[in-house]
C-alpha atoms as a PDB file:
ATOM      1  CA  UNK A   1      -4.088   5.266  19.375  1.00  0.00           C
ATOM      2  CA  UNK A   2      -0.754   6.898  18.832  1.00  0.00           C
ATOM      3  CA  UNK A   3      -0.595  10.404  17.827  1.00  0.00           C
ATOM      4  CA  UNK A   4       2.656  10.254  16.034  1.00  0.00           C
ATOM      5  CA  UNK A   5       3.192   6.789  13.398  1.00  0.00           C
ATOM      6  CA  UNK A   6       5.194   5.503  10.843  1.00  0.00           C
ATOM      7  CA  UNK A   7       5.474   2.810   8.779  1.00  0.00           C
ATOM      8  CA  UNK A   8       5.954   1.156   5.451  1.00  0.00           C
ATOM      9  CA  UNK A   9       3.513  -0.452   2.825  1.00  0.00           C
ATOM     10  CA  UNK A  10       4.773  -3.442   0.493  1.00  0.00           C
ATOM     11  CA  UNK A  11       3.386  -2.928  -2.511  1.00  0.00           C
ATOM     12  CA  UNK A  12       4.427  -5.616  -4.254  1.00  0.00           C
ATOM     13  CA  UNK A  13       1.994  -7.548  -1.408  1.00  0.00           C
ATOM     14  CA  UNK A  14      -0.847  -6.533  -4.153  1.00  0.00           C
ATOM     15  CA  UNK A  15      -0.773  -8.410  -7.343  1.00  0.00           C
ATOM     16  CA  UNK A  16       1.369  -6.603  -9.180  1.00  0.00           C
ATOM     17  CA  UNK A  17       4.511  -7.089 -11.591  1.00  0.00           C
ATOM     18  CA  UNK A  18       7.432  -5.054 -12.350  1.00  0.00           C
ATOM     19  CA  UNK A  19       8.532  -4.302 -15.360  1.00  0.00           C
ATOM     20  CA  UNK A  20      10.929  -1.632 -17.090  1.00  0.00           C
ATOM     21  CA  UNK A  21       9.510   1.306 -18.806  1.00  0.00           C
ATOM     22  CA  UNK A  22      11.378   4.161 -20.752  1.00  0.00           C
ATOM     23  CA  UNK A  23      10.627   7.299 -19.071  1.00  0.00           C
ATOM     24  CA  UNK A  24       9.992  11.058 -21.372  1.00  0.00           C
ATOM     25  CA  UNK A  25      14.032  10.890 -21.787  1.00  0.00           C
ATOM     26  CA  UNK A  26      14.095   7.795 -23.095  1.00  0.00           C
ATOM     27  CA  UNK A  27      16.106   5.829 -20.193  1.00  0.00           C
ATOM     28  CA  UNK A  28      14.338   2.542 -18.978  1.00  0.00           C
ATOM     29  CA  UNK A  29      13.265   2.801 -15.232  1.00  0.00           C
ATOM     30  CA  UNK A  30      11.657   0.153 -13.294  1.00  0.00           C
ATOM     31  CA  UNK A  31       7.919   0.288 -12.153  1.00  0.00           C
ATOM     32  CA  UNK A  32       5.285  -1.381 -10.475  1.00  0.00           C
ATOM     33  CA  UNK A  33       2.089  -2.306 -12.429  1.00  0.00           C
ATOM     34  CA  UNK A  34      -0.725  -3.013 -10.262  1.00  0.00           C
ATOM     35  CA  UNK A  35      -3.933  -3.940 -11.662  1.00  0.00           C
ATOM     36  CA  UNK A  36      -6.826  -1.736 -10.214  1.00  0.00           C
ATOM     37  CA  UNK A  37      -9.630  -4.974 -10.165  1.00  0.00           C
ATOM     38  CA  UNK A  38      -7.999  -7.719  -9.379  1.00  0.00           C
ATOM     39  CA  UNK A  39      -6.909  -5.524  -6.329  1.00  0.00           C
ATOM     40  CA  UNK A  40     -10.203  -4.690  -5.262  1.00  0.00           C
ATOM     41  CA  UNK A  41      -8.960  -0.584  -6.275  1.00  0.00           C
ATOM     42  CA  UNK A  42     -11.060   1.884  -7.536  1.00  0.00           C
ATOM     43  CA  UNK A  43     -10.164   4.550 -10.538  1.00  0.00           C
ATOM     44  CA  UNK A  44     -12.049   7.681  -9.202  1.00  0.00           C
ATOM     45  CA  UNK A  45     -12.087  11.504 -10.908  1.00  0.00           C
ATOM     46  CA  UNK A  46     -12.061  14.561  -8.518  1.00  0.00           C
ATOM     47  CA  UNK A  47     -14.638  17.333  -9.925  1.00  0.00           C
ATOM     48  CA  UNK A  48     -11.129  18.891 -11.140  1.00  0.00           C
ATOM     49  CA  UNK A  49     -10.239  15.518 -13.282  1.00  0.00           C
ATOM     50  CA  UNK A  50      -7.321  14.466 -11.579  1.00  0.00           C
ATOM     51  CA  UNK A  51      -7.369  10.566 -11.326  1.00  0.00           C
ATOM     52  CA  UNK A  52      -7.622   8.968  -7.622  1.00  0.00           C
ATOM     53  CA  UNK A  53      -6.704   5.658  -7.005  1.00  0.00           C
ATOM     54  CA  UNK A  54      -7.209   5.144  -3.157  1.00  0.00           C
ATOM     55  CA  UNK A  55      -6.341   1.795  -0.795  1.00  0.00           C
ATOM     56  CA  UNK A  56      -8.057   1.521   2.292  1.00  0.00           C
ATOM     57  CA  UNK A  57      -6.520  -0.277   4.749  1.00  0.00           C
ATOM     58  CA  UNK A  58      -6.986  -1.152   8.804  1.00  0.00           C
ATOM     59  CA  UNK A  59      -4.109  -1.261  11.342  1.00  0.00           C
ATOM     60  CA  UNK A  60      -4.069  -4.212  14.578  1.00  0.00           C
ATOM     61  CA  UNK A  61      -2.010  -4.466  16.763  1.00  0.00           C
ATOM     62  CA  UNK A  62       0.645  -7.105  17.201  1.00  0.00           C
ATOM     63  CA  UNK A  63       0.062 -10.016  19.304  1.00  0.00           C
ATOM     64  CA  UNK A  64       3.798 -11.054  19.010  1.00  0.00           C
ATOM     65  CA  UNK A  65       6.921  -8.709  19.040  1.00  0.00           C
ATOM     66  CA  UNK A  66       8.457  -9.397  15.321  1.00  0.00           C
ATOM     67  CA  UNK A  67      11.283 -11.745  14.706  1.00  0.00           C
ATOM     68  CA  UNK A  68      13.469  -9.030  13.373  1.00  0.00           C
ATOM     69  CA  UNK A  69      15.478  -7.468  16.359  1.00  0.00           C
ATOM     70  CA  UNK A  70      15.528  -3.567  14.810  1.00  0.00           C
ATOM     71  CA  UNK A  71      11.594  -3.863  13.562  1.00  0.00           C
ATOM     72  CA  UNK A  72       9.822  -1.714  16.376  1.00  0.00           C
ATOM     73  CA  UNK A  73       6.153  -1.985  14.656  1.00  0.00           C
ATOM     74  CA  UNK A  74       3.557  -1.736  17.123  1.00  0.00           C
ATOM     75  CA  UNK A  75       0.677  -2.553  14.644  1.00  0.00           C
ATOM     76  CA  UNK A  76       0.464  -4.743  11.328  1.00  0.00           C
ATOM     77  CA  UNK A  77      -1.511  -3.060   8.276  1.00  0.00           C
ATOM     78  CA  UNK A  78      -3.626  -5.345   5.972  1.00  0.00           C
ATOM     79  CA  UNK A  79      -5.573  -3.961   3.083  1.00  0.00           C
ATOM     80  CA  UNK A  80      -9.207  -3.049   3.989  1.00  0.00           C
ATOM     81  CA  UNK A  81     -11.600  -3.949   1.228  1.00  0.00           C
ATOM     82  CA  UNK A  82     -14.595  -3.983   2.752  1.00  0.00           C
ATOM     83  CA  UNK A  83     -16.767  -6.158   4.869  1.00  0.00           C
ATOM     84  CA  UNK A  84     -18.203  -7.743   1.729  1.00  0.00           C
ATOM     85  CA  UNK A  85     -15.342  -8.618  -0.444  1.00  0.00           C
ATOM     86  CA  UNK A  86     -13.768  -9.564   2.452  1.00  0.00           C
ATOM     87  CA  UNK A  87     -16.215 -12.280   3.582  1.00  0.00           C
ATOM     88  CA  UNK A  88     -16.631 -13.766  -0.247  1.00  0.00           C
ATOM     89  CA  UNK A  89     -12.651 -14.124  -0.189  1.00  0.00           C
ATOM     90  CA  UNK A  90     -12.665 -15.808   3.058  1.00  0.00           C
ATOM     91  CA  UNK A  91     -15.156 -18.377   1.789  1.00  0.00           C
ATOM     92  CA  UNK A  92     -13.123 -19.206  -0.785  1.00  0.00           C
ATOM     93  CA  UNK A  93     -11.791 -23.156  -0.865  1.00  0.00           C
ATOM     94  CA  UNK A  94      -8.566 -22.254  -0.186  1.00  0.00           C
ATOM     95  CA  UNK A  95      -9.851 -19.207   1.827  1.00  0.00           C
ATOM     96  CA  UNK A  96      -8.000 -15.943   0.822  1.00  0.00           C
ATOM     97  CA  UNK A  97      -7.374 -12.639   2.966  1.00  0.00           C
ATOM     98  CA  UNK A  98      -6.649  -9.250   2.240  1.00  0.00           C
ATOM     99  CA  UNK A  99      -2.866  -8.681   1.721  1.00  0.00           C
ATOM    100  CA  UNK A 100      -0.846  -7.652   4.915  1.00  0.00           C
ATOM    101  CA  UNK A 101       0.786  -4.356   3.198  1.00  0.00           C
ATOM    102  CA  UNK A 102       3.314  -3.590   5.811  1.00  0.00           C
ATOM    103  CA  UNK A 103       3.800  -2.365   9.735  1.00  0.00           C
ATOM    104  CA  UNK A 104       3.625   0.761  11.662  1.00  0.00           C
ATOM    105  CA  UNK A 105       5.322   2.131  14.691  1.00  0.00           C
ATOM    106  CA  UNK A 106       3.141   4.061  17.734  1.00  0.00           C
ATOM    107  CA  UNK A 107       6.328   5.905  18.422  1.00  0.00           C
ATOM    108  CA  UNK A 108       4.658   7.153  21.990  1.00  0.00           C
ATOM    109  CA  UNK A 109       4.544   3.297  22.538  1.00  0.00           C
ATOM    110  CA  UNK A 110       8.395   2.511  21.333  1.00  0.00           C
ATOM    111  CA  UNK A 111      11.406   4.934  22.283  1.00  0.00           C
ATOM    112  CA  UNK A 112      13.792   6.365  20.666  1.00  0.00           C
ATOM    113  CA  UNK A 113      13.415   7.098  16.846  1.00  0.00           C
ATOM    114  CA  UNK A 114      11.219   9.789  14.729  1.00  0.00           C
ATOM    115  CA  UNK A 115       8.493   9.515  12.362  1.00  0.00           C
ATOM    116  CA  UNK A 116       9.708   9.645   8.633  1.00  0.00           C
ATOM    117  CA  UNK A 117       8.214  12.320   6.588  1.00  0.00           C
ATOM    118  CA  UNK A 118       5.268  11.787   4.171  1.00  0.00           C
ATOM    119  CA  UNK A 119       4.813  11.430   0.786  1.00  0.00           C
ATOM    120  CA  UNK A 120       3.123  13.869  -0.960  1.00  0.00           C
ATOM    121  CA  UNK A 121       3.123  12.460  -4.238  1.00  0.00           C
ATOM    122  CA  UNK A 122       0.694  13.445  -6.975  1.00  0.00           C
ATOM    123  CA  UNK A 123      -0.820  11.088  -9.024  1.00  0.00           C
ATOM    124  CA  UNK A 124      -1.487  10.543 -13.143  1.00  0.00           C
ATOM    125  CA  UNK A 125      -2.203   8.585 -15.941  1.00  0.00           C
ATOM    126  CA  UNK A 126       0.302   8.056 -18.917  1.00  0.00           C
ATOM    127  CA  UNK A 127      -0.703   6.828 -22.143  1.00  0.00           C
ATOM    128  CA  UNK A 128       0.836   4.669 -24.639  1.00  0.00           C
ATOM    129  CA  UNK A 129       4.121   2.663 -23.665  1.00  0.00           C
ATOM    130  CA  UNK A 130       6.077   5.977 -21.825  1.00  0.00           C
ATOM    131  CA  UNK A 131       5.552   6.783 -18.495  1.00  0.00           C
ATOM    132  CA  UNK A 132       4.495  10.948 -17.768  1.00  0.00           C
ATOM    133  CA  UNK A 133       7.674  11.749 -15.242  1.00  0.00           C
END
């Protein structure tokens, strides 16, 4: 596999909803609400209580080129539940599969182009109807 990638995650591929909340300021800003359960996501504590909330997720790589003509993804990303909840979806009458959260680029397999930067985000838990940022 590539040692340099990049890519970019849908979220709104989960179940989720947007909605507008008022931030500490008062001004409405939108956000994304995804439920942790019905996304097969996990609310975890760190021995230093700050709140984890990870998505695990597997890349393959494309079989076809994409339809777009600027989309250089090498690989597709779907979320990675597990072998278990993944089989019980797939038996499902209509079967159901993890969501397909985006595409990444092997840029040693594409030229031209650099890897954007990461997010290093940290995460938190508001209370009541305002959001903590």
């Amino acid at each position: 596999m590539a040692n340099n990638m990049s890519g970019r995650f849908d979220l709104c591929a989960l179940k989720s909803v947007i909605e507008k909340k008022k931030n500490k300021a008062g001004q409405e800003v939108d956000c994304i609400v995804i439920p942790l359960a019905a996304n097969h996501l996990e609310l975890a504590t760190d021995s230093k209580g700050k709140y984890h909330v990870n998505l695990d997720w597997s890349a393959w790589p494309r079989k076809t080129p994409s339809q777009f003509e600027n989309d250089k993804s090498t690989h597709i990303v779907n979320q990675d539940p597990g072998k278990e909840i993944r089989d019980a979806l797939k038996s499902e009458t209509p079967a159901r599969y993890p969501a397909t959260l985006g595409n990444m680029v092997a840029w040693d397999q594409v030229t031209g182009g650099t890897p954007e930067p990461e997010s290093n985000a940290a995460g938190m838990i508001g209370e009541g109807d305002d959001i903590p940022f």
